[in-house]
C-alpha atoms as a PDB file:
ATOM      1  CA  UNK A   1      24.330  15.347 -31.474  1.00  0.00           C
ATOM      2  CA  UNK A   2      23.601  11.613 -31.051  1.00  0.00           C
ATOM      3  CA  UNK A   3      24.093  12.086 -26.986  1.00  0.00           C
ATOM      4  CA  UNK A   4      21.697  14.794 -26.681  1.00  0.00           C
ATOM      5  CA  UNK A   5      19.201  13.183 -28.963  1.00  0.00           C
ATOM      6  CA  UNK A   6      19.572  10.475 -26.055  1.00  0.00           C
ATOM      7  CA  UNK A   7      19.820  12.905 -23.530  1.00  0.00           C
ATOM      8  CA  UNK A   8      16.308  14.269 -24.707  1.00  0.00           C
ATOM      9  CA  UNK A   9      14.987  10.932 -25.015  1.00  0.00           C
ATOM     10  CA  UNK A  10      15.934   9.516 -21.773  1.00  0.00           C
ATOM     11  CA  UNK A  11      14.182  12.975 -20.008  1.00  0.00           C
ATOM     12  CA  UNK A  12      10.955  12.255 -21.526  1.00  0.00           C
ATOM     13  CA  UNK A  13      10.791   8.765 -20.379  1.00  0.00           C
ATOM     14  CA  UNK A  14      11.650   9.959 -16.919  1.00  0.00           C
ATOM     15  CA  UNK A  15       8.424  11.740 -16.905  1.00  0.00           C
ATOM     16  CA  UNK A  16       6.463   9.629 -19.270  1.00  0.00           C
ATOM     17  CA  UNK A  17       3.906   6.714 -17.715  1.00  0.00           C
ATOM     18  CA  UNK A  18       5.290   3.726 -16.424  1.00  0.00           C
ATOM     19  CA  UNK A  19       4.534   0.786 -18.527  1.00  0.00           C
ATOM     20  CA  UNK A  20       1.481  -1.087 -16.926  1.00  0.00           C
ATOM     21  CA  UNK A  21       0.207   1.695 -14.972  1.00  0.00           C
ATOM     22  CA  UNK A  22      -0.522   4.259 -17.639  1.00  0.00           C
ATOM     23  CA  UNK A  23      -4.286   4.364 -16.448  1.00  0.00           C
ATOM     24  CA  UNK A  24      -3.642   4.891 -13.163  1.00  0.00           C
ATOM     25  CA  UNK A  25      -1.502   7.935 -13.811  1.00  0.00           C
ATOM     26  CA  UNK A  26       1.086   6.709 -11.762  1.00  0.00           C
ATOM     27  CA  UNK A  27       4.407   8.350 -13.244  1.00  0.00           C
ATOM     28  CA  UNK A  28       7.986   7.271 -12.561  1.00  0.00           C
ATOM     29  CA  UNK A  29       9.041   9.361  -9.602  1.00  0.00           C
ATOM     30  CA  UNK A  30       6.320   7.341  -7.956  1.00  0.00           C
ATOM     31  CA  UNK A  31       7.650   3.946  -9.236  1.00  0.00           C
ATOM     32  CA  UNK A  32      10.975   4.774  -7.178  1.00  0.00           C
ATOM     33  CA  UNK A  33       9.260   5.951  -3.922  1.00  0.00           C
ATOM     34  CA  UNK A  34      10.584   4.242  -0.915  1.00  0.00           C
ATOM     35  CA  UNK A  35       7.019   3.101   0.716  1.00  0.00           C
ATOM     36  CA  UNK A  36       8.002   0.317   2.849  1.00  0.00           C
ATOM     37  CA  UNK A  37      10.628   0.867   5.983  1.00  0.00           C
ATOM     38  CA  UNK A  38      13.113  -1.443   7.158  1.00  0.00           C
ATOM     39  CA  UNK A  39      11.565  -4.669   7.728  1.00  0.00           C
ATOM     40  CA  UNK A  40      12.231  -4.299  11.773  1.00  0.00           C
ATOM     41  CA  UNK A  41      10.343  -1.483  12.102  1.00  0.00           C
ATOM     42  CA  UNK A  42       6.994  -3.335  11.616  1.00  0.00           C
ATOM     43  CA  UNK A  43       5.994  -4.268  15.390  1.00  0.00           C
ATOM     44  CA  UNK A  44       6.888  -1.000  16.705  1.00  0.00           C
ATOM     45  CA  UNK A  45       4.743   0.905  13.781  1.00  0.00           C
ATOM     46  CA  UNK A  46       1.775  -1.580  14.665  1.00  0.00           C
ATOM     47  CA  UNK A  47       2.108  -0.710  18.244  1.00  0.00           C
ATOM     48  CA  UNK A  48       1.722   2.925  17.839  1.00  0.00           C
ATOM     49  CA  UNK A  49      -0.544   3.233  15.101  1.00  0.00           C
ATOM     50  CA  UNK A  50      -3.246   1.057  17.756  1.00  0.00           C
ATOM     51  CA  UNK A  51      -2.373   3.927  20.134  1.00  0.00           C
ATOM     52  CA  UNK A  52      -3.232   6.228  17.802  1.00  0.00           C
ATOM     53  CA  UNK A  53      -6.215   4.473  16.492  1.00  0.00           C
ATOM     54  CA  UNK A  54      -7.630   3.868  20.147  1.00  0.00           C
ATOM     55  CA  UNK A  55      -6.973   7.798  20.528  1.00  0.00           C
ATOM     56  CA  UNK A  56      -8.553   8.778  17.663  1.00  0.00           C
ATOM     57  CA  UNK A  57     -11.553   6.591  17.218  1.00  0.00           C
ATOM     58  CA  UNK A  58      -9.741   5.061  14.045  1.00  0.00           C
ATOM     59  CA  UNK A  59      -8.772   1.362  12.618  1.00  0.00           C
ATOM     60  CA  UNK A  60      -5.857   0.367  11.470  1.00  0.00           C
ATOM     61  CA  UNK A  61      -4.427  -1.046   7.933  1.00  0.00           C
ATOM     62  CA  UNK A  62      -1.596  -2.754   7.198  1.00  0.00           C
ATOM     63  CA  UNK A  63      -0.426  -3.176   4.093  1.00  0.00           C
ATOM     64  CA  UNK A  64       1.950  -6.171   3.382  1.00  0.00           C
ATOM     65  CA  UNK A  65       4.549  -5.736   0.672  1.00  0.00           C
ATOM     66  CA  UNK A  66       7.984  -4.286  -0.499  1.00  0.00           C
ATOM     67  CA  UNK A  67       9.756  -1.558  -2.183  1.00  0.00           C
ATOM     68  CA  UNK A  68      10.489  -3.948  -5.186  1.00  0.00           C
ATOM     69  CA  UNK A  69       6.468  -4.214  -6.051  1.00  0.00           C
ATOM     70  CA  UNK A  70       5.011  -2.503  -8.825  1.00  0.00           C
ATOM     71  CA  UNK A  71       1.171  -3.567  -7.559  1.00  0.00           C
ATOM     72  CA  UNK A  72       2.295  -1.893  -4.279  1.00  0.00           C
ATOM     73  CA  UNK A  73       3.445   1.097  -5.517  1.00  0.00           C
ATOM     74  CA  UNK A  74      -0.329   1.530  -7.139  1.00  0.00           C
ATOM     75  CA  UNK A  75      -1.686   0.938  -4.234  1.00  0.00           C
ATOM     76  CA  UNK A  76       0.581   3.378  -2.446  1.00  0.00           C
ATOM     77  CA  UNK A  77      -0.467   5.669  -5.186  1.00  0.00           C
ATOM     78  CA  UNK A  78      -4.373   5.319  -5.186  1.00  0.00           C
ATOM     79  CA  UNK A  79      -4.365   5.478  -1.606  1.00  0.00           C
ATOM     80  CA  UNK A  80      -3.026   9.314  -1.704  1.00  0.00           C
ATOM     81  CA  UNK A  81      -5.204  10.578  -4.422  1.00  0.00           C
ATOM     82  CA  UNK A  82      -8.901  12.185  -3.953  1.00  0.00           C
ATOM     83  CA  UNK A  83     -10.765  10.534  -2.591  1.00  0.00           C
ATOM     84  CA  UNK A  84      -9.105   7.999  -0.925  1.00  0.00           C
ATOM     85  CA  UNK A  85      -6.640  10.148   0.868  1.00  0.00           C
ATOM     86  CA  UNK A  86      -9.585  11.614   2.890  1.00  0.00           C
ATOM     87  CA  UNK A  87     -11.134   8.733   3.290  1.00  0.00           C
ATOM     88  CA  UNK A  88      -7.633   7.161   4.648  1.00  0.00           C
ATOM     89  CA  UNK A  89      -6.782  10.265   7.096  1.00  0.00           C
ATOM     90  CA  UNK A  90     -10.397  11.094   8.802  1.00  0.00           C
ATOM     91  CA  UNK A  91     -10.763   6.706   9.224  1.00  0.00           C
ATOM     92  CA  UNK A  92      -7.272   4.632   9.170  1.00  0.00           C
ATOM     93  CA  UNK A  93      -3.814   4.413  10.421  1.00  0.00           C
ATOM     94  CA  UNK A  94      -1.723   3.498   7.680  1.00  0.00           C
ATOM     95  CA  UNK A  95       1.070   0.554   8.363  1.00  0.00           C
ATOM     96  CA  UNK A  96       3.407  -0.173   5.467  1.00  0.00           C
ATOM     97  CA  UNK A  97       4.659  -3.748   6.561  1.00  0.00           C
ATOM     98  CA  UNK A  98       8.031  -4.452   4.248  1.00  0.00           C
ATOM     99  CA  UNK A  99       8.112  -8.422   3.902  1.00  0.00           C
ATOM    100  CA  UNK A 100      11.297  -8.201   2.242  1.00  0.00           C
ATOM    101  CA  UNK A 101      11.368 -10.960  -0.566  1.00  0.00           C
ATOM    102  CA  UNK A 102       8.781 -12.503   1.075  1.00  0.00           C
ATOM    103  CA  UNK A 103      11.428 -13.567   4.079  1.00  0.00           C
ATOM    104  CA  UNK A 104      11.150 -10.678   6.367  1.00  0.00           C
ATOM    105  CA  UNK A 105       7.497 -10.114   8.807  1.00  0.00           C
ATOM    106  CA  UNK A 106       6.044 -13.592   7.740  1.00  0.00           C
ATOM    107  CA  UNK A 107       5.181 -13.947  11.616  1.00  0.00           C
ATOM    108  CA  UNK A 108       3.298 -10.904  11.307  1.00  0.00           C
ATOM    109  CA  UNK A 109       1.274 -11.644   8.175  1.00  0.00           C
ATOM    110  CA  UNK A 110       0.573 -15.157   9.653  1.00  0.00           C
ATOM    111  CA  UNK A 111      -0.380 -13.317  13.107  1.00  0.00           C
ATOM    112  CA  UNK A 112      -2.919 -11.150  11.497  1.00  0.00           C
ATOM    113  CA  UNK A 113      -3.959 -13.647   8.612  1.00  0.00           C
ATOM    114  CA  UNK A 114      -2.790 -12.589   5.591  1.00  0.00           C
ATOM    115  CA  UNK A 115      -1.314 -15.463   3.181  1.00  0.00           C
ATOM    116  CA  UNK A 116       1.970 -13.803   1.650  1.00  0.00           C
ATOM    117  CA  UNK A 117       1.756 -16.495  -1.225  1.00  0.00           C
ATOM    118  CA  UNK A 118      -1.169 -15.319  -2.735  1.00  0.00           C
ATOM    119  CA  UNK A 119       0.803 -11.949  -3.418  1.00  0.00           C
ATOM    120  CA  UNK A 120       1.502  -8.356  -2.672  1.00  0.00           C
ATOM    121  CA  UNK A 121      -0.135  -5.954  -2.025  1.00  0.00           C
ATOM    122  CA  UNK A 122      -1.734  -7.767   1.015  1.00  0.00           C
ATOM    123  CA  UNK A 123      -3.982  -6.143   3.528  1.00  0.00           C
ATOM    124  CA  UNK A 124      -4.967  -6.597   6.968  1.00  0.00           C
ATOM    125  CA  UNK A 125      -7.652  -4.314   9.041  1.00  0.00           C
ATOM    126  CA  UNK A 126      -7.628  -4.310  12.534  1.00  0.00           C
ATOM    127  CA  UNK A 127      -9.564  -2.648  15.149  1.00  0.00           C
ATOM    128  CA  UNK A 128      -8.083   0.157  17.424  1.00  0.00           C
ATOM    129  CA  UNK A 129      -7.548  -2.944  19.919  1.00  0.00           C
ATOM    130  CA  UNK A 130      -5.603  -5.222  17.003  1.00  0.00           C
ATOM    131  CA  UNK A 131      -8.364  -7.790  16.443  1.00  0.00           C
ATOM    132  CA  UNK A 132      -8.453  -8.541  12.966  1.00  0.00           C
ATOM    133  CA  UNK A 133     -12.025  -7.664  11.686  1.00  0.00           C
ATOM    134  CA  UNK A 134     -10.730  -8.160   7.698  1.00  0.00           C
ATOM    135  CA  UNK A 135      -7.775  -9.928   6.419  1.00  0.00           C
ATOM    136  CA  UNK A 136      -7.179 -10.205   2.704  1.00  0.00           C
ATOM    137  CA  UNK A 137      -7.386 -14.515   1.339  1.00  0.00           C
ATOM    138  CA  UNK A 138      -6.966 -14.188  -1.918  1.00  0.00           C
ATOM    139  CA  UNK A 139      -4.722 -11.790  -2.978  1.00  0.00           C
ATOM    140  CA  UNK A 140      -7.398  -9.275  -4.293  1.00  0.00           C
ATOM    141  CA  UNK A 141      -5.467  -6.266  -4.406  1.00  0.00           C
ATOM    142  CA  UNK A 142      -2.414  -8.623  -5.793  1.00  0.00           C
ATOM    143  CA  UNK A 143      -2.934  -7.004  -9.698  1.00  0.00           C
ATOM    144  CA  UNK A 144      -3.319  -3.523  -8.593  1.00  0.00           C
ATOM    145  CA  UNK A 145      -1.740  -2.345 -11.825  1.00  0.00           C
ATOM    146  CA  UNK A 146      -4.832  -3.482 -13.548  1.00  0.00           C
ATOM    147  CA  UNK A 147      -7.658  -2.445 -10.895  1.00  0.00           C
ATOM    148  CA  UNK A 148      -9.300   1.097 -10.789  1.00  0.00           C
ATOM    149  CA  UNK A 149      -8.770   3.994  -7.595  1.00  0.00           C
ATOM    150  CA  UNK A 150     -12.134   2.951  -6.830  1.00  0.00           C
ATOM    151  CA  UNK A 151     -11.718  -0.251  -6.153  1.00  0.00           C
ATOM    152  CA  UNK A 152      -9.907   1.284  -3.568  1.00  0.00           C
ATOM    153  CA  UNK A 153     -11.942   3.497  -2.802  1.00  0.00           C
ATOM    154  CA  UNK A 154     -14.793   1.038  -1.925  1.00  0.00           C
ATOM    155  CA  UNK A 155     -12.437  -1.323   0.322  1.00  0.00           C
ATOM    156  CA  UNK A 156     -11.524   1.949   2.528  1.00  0.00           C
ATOM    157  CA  UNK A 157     -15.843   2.521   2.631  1.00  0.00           C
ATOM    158  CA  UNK A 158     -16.707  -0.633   3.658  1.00  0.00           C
ATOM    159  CA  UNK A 159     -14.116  -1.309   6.168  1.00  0.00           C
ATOM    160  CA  UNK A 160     -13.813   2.238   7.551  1.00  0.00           C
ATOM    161  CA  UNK A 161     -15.304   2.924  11.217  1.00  0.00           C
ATOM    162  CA  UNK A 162     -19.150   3.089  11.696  1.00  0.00           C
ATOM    163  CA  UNK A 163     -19.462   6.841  13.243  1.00  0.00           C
END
């Protein structure tokens, strides 16, 4: 009785808020999502998403973190909910950039500006020709757990493409 009583108990966490990101609606099978590829996939995925964003008329954001990062799996999160995912697919090509434990893609964060040591999530936009026209200082997306979807929301408006 006392092992389905746990049984029962340890299903409803499964599904229940994660602790920290009950606002955001961000449940636990999104906690364990795999965002970020291996590490050495990072300078090909750059190189094709400018192809893609020259093609397309688009810019390009990459977002510096890893797998291991609850503020990056909020971010992951609001990015894919209304109506940032629009905003994202009509405007951006998404990078994830894994940095590991903050030892893997350093040369790329330092290439395109981003300090790593004032935390993940960080975030670099380029244009479809890689100049960087923004590249995140001071960690502002670093306590995503606590921020809103539109916070989001507004980044992605001001720093999407003037059509």
């Amino acid at each position: 009785m006392l092992a389905a009583m746990m049984g029962g108990l340890l299903a409803s966490l499964a599904l229940a808020p994660t602790a920290g990101a009950q606002m955001s609606g961000l449940y636990s099978a999104e906690v364990h999502k795999v965002i970020y590829p291996a590490p050495s996939a990072a300078p090909a995925e750059i190189e094709h998403a400018l192809m893609v964003a020259r093609r397309e008329h688009k810019r390009v954001i990459l977002d510096f973190g890893g797998n291991w990062c609850p503020d990056c799996k909020v971010l992951d999160y609001y990015f894919h909910q209304a109506p940032n995912a629009t905003l994202l697919a009509r405007n951006f090509v998404l990078v994830d950039v894994n940095i590991g434990r903050f030892d893997k893609n350093v040369d790329l964060a330092k290439k395109y500006g981003v300090p790593l040591h004032k935390g993940v999530p960080a975030l670099a936009v380029l244009n479809a020709h890689g100049r960087v026209i923004f590249s995140q200082k001071n960690g502002e997306f670093e306590d995503m757990r606590h921020m809103s979807p539109e916070s989001v929301t507004a980044f992605l408006t001001e720093w999407k493409p003037a059509r």
